[in-house]
N, C-alpha and C. Protein backbone atom coordinates (compact mmCIF):
# COMPACT_ATOMS: atom_id res chain seq x y z
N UNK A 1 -9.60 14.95 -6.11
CA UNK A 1 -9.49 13.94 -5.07
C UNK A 1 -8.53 14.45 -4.00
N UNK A 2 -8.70 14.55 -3.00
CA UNK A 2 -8.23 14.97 -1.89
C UNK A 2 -7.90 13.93 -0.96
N UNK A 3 -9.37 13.89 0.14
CA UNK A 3 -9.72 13.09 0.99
C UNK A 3 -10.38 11.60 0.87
N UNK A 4 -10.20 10.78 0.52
CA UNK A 4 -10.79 9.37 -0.27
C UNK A 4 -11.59 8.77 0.46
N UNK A 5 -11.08 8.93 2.17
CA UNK A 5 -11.76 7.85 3.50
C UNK A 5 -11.53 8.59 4.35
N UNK A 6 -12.96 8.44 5.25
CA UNK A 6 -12.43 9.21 6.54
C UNK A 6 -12.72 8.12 7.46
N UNK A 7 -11.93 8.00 8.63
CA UNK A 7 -12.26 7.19 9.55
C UNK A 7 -12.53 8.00 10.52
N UNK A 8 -12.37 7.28 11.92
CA UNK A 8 -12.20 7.78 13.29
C UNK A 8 -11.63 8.76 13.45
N UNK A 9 -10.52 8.53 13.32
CA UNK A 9 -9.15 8.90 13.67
C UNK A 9 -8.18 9.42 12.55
N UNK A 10 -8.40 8.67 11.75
CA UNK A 10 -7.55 8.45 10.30
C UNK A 10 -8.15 8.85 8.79
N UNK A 11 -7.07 9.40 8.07
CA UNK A 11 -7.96 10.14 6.74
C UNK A 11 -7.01 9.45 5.67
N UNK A 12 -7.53 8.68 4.61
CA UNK A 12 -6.72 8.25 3.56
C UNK A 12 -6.53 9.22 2.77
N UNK A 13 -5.85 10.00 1.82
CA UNK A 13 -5.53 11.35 0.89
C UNK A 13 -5.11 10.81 -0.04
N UNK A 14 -5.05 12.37 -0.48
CA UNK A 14 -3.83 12.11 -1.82
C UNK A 14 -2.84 12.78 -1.27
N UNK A 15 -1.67 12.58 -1.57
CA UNK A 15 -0.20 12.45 -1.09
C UNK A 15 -0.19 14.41 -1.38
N UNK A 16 0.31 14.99 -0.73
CA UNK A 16 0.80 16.58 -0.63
C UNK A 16 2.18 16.56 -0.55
N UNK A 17 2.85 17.34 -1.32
CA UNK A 17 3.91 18.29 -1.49
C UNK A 17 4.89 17.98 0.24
N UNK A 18 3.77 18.71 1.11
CA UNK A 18 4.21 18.45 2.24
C UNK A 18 4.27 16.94 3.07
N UNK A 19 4.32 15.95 2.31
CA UNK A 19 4.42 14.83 3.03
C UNK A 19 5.21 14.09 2.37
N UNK A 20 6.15 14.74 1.65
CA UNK A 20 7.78 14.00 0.95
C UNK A 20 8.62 13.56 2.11
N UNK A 21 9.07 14.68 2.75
CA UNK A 21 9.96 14.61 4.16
C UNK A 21 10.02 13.66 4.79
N UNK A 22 8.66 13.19 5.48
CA UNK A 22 8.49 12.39 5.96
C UNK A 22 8.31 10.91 5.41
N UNK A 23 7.51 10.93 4.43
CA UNK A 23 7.55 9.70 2.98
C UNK A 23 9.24 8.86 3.13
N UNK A 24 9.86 10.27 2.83
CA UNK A 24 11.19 9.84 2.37
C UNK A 24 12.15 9.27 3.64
N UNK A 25 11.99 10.04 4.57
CA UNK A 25 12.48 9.45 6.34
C UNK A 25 12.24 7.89 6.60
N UNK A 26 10.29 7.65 6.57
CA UNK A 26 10.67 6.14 6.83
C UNK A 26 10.91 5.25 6.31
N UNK A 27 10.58 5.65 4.42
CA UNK A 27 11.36 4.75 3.43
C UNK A 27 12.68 4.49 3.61
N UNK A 28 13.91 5.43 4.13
CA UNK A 28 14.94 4.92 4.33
C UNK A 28 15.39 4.08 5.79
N UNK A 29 14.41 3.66 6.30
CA UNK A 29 14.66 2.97 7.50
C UNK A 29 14.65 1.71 7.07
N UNK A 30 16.03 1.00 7.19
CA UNK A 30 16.54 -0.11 6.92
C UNK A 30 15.20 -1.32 7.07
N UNK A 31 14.87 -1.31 8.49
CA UNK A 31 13.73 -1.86 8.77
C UNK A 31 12.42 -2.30 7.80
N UNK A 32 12.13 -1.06 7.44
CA UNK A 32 11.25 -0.54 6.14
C UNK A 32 11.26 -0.89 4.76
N UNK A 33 12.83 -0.28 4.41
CA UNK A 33 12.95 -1.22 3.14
C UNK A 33 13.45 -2.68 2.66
N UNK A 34 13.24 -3.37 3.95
CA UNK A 34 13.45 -4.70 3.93
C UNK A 34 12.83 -5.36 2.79
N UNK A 35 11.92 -5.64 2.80
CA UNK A 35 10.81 -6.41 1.85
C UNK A 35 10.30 -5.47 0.77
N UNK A 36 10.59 -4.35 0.65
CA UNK A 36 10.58 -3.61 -0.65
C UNK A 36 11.36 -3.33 -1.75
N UNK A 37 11.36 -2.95 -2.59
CA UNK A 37 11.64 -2.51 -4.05
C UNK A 37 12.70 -1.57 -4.08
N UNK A 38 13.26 -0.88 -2.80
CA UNK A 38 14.07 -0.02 -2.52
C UNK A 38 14.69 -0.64 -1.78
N UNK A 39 16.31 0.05 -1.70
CA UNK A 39 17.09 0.02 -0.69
C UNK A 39 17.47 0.92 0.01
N UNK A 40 17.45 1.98 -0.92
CA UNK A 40 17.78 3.18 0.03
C UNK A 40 16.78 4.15 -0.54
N UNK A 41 16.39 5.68 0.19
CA UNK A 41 15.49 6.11 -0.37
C UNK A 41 15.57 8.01 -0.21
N UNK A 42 15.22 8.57 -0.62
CA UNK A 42 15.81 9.68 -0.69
C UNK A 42 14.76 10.59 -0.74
N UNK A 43 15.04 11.68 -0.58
CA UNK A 43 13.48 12.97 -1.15
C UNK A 43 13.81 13.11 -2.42
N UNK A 44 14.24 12.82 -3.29
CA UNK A 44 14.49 13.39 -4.58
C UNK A 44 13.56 11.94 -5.52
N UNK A 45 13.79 11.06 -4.61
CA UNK A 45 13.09 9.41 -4.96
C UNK A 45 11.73 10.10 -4.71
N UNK A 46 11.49 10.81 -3.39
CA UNK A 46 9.94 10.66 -3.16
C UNK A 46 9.43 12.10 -4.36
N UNK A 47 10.18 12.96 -4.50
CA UNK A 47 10.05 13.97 -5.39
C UNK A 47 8.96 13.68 -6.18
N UNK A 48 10.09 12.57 -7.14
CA UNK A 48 9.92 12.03 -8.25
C UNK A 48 8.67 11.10 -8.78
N UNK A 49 8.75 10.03 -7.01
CA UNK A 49 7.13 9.53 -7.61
C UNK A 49 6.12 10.77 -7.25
N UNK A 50 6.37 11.45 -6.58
CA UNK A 50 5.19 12.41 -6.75
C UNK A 50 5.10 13.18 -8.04
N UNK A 51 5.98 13.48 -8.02
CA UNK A 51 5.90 14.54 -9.75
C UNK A 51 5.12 13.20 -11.10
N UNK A 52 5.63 12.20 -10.82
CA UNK A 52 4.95 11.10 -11.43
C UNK A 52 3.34 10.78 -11.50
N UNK A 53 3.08 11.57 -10.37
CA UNK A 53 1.67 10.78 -10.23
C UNK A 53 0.59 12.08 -10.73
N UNK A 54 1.30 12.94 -11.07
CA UNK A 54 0.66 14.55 -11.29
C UNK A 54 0.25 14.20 -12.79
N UNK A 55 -1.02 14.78 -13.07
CA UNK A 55 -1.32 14.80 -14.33
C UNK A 55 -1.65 13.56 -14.97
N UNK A 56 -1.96 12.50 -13.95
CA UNK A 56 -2.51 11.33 -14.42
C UNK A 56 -3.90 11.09 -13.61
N UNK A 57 -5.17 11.03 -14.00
CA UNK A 57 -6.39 10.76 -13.22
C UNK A 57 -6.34 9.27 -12.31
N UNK A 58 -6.95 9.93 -11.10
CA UNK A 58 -6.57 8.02 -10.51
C UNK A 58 -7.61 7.43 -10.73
N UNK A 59 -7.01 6.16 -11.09
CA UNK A 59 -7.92 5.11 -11.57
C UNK A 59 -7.18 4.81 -12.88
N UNK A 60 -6.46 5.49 -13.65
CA UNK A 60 -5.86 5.18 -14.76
C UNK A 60 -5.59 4.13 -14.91
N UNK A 61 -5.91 3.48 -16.20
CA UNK A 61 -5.42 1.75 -15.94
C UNK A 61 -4.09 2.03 -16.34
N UNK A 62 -3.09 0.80 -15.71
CA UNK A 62 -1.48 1.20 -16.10
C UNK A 62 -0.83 1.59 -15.05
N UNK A 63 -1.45 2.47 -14.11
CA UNK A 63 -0.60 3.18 -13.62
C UNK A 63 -0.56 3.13 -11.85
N UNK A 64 0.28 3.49 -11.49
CA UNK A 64 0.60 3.63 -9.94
C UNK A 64 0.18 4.95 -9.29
N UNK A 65 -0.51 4.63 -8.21
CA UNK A 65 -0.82 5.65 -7.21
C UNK A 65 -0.50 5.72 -5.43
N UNK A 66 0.17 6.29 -4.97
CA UNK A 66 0.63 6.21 -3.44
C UNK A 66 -0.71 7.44 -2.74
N UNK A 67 -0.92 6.67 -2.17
CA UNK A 67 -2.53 7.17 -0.86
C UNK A 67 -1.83 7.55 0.73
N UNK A 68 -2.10 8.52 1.25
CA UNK A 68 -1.42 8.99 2.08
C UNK A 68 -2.41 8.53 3.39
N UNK A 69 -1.72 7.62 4.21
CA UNK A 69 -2.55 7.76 5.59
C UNK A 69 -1.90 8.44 6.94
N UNK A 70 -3.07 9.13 6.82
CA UNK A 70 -2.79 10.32 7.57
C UNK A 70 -3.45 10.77 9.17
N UNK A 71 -2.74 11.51 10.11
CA UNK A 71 -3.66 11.70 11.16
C UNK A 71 -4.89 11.91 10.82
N UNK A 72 -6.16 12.12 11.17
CA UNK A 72 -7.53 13.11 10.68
C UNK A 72 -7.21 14.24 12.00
N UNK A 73 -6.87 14.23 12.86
CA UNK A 73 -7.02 15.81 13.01
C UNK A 73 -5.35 16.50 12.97
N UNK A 74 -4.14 15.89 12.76
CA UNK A 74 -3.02 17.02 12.69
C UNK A 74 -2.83 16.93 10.81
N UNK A 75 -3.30 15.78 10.12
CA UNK A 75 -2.51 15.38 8.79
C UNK A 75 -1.44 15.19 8.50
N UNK A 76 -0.99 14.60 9.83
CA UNK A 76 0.49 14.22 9.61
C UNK A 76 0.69 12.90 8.98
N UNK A 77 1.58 12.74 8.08
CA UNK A 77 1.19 11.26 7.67
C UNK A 77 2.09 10.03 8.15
N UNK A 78 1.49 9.01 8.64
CA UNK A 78 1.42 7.97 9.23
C UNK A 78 1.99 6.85 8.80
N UNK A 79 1.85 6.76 7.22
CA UNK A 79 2.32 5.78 6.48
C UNK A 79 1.68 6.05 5.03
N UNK A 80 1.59 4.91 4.11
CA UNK A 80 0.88 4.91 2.66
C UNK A 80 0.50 4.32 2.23
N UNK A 81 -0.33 4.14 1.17
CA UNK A 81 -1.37 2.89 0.61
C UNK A 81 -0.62 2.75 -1.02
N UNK A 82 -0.66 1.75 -1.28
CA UNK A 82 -0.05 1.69 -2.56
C UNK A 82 -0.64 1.21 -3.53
N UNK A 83 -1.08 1.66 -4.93
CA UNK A 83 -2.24 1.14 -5.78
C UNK A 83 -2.10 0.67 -7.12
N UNK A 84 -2.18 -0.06 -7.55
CA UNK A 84 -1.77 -0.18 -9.61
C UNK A 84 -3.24 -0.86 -9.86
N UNK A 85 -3.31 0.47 -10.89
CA UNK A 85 -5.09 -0.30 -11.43
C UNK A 85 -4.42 -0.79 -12.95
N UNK A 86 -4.65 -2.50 -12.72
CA UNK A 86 -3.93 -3.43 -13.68
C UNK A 86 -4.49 -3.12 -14.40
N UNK A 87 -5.96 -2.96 -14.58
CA UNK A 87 -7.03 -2.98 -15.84
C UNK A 87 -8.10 -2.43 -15.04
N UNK A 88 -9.61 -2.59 -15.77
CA UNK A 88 -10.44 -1.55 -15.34
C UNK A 88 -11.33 -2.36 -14.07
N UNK A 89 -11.22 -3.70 -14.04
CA UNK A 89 -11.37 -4.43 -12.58
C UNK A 89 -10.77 -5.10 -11.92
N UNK A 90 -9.39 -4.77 -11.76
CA UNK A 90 -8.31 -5.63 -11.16
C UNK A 90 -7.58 -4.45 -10.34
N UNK A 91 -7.09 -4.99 -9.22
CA UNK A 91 -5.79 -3.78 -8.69
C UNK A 91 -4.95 -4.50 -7.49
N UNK A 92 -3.86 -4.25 -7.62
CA UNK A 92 -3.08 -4.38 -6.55
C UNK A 92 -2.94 -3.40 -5.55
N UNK A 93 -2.58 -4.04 -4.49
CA UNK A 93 -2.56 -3.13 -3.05
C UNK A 93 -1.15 -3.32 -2.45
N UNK A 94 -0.65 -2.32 -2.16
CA UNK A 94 0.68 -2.22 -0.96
C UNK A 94 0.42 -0.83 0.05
N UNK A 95 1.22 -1.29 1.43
CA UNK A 95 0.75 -0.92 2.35
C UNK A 95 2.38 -0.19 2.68
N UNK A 96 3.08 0.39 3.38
CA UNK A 96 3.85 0.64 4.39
C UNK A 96 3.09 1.62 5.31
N UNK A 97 3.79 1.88 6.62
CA UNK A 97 4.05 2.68 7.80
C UNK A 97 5.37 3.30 8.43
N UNK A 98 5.24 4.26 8.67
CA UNK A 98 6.54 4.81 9.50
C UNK A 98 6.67 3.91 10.59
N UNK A 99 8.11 3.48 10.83
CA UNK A 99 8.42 2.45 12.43
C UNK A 99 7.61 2.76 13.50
N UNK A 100 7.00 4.10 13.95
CA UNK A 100 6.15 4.59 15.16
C UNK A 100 5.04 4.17 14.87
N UNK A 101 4.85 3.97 13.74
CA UNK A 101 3.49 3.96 14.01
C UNK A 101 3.06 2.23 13.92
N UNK A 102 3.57 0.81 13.49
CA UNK A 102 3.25 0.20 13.25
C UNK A 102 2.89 -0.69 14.62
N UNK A 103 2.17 -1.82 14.28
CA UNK A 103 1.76 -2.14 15.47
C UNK A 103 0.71 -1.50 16.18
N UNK A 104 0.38 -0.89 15.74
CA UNK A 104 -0.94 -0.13 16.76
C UNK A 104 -2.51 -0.15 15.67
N UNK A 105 -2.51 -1.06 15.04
CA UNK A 105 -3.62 -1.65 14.28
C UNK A 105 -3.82 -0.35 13.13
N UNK A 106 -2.92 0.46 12.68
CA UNK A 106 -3.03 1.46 11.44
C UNK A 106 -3.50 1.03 10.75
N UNK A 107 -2.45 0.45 10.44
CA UNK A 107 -2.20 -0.15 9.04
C UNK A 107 -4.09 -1.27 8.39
N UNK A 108 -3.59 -2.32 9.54
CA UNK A 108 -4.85 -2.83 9.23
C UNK A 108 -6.12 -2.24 9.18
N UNK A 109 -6.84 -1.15 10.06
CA UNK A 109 -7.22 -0.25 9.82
C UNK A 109 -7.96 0.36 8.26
N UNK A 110 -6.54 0.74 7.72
CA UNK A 110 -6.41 1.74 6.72
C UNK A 110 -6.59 0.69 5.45
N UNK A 111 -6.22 -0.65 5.27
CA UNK A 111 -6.26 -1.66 4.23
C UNK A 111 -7.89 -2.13 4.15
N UNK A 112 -8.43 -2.20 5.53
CA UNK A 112 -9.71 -2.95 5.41
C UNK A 112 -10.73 -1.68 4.67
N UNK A 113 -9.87 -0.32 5.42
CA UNK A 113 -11.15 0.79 4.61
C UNK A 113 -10.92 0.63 3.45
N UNK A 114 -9.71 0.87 2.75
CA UNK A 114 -9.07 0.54 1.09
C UNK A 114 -9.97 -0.35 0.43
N UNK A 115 -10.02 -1.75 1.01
CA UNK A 115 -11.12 -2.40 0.46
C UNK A 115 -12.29 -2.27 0.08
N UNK A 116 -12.89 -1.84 1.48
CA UNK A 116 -14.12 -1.48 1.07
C UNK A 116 -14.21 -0.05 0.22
N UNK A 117 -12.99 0.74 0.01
CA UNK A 117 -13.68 1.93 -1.00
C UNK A 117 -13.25 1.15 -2.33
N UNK A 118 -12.01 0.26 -2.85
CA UNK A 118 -12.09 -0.41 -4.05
C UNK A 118 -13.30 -0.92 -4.46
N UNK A 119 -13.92 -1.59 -3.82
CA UNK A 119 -14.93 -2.74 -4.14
C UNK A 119 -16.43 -1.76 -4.11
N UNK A 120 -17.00 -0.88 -2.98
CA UNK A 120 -18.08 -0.44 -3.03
C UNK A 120 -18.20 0.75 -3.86
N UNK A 121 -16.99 1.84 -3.90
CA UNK A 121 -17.05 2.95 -4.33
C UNK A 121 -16.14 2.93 -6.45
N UNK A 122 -15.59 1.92 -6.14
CA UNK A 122 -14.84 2.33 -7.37
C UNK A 122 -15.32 0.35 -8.11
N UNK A 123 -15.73 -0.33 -7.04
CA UNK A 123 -16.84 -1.47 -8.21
C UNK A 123 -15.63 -2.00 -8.61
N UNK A 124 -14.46 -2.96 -8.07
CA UNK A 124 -13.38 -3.25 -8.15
C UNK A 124 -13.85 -4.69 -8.43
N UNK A 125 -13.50 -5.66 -9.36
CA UNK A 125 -14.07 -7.02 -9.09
C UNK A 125 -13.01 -8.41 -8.44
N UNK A 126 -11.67 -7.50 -8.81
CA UNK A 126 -10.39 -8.45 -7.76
C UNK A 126 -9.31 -6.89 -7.44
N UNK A 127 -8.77 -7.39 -6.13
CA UNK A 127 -7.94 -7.20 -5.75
C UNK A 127 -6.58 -7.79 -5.18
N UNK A 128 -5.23 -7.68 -5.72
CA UNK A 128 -4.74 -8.52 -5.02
C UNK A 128 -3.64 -7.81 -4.17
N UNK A 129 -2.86 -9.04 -3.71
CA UNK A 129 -1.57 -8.12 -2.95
C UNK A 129 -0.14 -9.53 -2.88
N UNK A 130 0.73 -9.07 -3.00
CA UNK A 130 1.51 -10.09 -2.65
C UNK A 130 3.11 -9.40 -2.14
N UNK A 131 3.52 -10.56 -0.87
CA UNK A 131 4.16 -10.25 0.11
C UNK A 131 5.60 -11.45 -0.26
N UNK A 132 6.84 -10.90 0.41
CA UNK A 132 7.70 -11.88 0.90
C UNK A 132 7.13 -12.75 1.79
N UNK A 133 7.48 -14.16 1.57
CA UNK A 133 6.98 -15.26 2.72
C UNK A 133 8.09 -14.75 3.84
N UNK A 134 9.06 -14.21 3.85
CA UNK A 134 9.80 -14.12 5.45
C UNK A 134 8.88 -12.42 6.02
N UNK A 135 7.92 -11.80 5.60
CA UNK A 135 7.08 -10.81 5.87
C UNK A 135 6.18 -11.18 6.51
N UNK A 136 6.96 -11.29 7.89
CA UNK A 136 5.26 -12.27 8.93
C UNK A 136 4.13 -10.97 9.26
N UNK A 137 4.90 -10.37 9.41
CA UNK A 137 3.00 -9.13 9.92
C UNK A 137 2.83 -8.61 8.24
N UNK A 138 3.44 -8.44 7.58
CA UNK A 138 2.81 -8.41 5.98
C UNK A 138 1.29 -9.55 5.53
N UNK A 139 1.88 -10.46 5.71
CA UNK A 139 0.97 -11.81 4.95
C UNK A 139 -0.46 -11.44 6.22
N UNK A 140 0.17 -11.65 7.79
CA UNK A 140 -0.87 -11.76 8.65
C UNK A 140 -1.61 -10.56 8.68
N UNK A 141 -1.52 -9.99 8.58
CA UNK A 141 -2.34 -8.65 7.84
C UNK A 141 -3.11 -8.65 6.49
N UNK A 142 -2.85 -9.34 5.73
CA UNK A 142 -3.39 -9.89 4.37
C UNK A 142 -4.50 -10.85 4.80
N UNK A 143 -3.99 -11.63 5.52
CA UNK A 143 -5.17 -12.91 6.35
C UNK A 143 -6.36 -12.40 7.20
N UNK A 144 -6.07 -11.06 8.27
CA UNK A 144 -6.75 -10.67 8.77
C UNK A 144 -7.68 -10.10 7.99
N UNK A 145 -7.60 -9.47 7.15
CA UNK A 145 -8.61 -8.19 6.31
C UNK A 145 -9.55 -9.42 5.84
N UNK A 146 -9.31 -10.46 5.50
CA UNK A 146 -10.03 -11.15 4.83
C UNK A 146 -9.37 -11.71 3.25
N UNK A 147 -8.02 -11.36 2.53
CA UNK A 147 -7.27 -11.96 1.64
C UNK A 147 -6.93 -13.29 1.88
N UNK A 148 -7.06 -13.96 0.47
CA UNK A 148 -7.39 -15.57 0.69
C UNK A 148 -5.51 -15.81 0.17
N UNK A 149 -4.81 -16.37 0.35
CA UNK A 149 -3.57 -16.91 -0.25
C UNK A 149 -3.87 -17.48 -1.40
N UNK A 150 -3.74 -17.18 -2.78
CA UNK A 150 -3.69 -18.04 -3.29
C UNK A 150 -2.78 -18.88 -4.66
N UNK A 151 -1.06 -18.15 -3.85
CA UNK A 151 -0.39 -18.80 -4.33
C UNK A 151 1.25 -18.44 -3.46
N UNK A 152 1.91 -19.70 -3.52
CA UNK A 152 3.11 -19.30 -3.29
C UNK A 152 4.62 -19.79 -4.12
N UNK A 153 5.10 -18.57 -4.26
CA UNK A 153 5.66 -18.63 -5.27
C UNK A 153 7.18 -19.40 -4.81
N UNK A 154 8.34 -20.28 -5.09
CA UNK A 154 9.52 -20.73 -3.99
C UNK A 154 10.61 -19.93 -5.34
N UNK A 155 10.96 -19.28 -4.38
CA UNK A 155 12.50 -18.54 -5.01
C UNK A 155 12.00 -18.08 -6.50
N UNK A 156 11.12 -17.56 -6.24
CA UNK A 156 10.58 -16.94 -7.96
C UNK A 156 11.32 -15.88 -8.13
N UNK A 157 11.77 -14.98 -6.90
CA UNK A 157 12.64 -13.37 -8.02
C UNK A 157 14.08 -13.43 -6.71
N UNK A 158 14.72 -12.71 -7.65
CA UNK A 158 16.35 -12.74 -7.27
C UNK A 158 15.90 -11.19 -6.78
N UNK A 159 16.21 -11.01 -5.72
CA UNK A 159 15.75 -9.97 -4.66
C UNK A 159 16.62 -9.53 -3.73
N UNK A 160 17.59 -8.29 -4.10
CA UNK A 160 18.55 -7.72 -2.69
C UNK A 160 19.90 -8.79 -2.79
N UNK A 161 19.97 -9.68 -3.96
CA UNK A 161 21.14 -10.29 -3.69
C UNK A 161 20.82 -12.07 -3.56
N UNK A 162 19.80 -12.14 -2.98
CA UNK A 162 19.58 -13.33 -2.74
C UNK A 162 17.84 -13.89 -3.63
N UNK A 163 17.90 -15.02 -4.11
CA UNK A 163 16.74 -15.69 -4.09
C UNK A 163 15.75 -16.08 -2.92
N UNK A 164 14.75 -15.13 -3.74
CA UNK A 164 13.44 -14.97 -2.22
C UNK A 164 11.96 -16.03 -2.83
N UNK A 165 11.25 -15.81 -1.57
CA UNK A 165 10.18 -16.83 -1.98
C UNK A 165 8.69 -15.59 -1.90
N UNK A 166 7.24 -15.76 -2.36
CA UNK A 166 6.34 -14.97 -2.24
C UNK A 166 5.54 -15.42 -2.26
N UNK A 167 4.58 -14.92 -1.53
CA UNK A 167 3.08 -15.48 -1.26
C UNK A 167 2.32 -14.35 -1.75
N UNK A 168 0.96 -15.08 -3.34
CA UNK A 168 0.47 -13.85 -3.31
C UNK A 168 -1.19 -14.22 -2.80
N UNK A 169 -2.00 -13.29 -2.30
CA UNK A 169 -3.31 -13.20 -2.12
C UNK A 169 -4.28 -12.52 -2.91
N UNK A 170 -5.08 -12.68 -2.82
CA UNK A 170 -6.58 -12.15 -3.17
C UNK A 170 -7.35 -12.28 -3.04
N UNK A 171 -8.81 -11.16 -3.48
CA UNK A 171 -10.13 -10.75 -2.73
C UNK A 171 -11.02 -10.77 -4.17
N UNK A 172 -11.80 -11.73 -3.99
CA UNK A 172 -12.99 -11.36 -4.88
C UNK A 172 -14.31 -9.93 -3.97
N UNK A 173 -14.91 -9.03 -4.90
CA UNK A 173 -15.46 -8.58 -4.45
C UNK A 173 -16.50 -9.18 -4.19
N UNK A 174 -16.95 -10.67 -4.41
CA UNK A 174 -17.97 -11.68 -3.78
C UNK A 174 -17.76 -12.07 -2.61
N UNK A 175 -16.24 -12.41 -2.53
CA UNK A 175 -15.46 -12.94 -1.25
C UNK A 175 -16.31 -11.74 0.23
N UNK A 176 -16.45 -10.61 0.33
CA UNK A 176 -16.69 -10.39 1.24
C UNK A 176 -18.71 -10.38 1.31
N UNK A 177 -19.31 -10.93 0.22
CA UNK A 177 -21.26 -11.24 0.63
C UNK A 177 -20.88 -12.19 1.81
């Protein structure tokens, strides 16, 4: 697995050696790791999930996979797709972008192709995703692709110090006949 999606413009991958540097640059942008799982972030962090993801087939149920979106003609990468195949028809989705690049319809972009390769190519029967409710272009990005809300959670996880709230969504692969 290499190349997963090609768009226009844009190529979804598998994550290269050479795209730690950068991985690891906009993960540590304060900005960035707002609403994530990190606070601070390092190349030795991005090392690591890469050395992690080696030697496991994707699709593995269990396990986590980071998808590289990338220019299609320099391969510079742009941002990342984030994957956990819960079981053999379920998966979660996470998205980031480098600060340059957001806002310029990437992202959404790169989630709606995600979909359609979960559901047509890999026969996915749910997908979900879930966001901080203070994550306004997170959720509205979830809404746009076509993800239905269908739950919100009030102060469910102690997060960065403080009690946060979450909204999660999901996609039947019927949801888009």
């Amino acid at each position: 697995m290499s190349t997963l999606i090609e768009l226009d413009n844009l190529i979804i991958r598998q994550f290269e050696q050479n795209d730690l540097h950068i991985f690891a640059r906009y993960r540590a942008v304060p900005d960035v790791a707002k609403y994530q799982s990190w606070s601070d972030y390092s190349y030795e962090k991005a090392t690591h999930l890469f050395d992690s993801m080696q030697g496991h087939e994707f699709g593995a149920v269990g396990q986590w996979f980071q998808l590289a979106i990338a220019d299609k003609q320099s391969n510079a990468l742009l941002g990342d797709l984030a994957i956990h195949f819960i079981d053999a028809e379920q998966v979660e989705v996470g998205f980031t972008l480098a600060p340059e690049n957001q806002g310029k319809g990437i992202a959404a972009k790169s989630v709606a192709a995600f979909i359609d390769y979960l559901f047509d190519t890999m026969n996915k029967y749910r997908i979900v995703a879930t966001t901080d409710c203070d994550n306004h272009p997170s959720y509205r990005l979830l809404e746009r692709v076509g993800f239905r809300r269908e739950a919100h959670f009030v102060n469910n996880i102690f997060f960065k110090g403080q009690w946060g709230s979450e909204y999660q969504y999901a996609m039947l692969q019927s949801d888009r006949a």
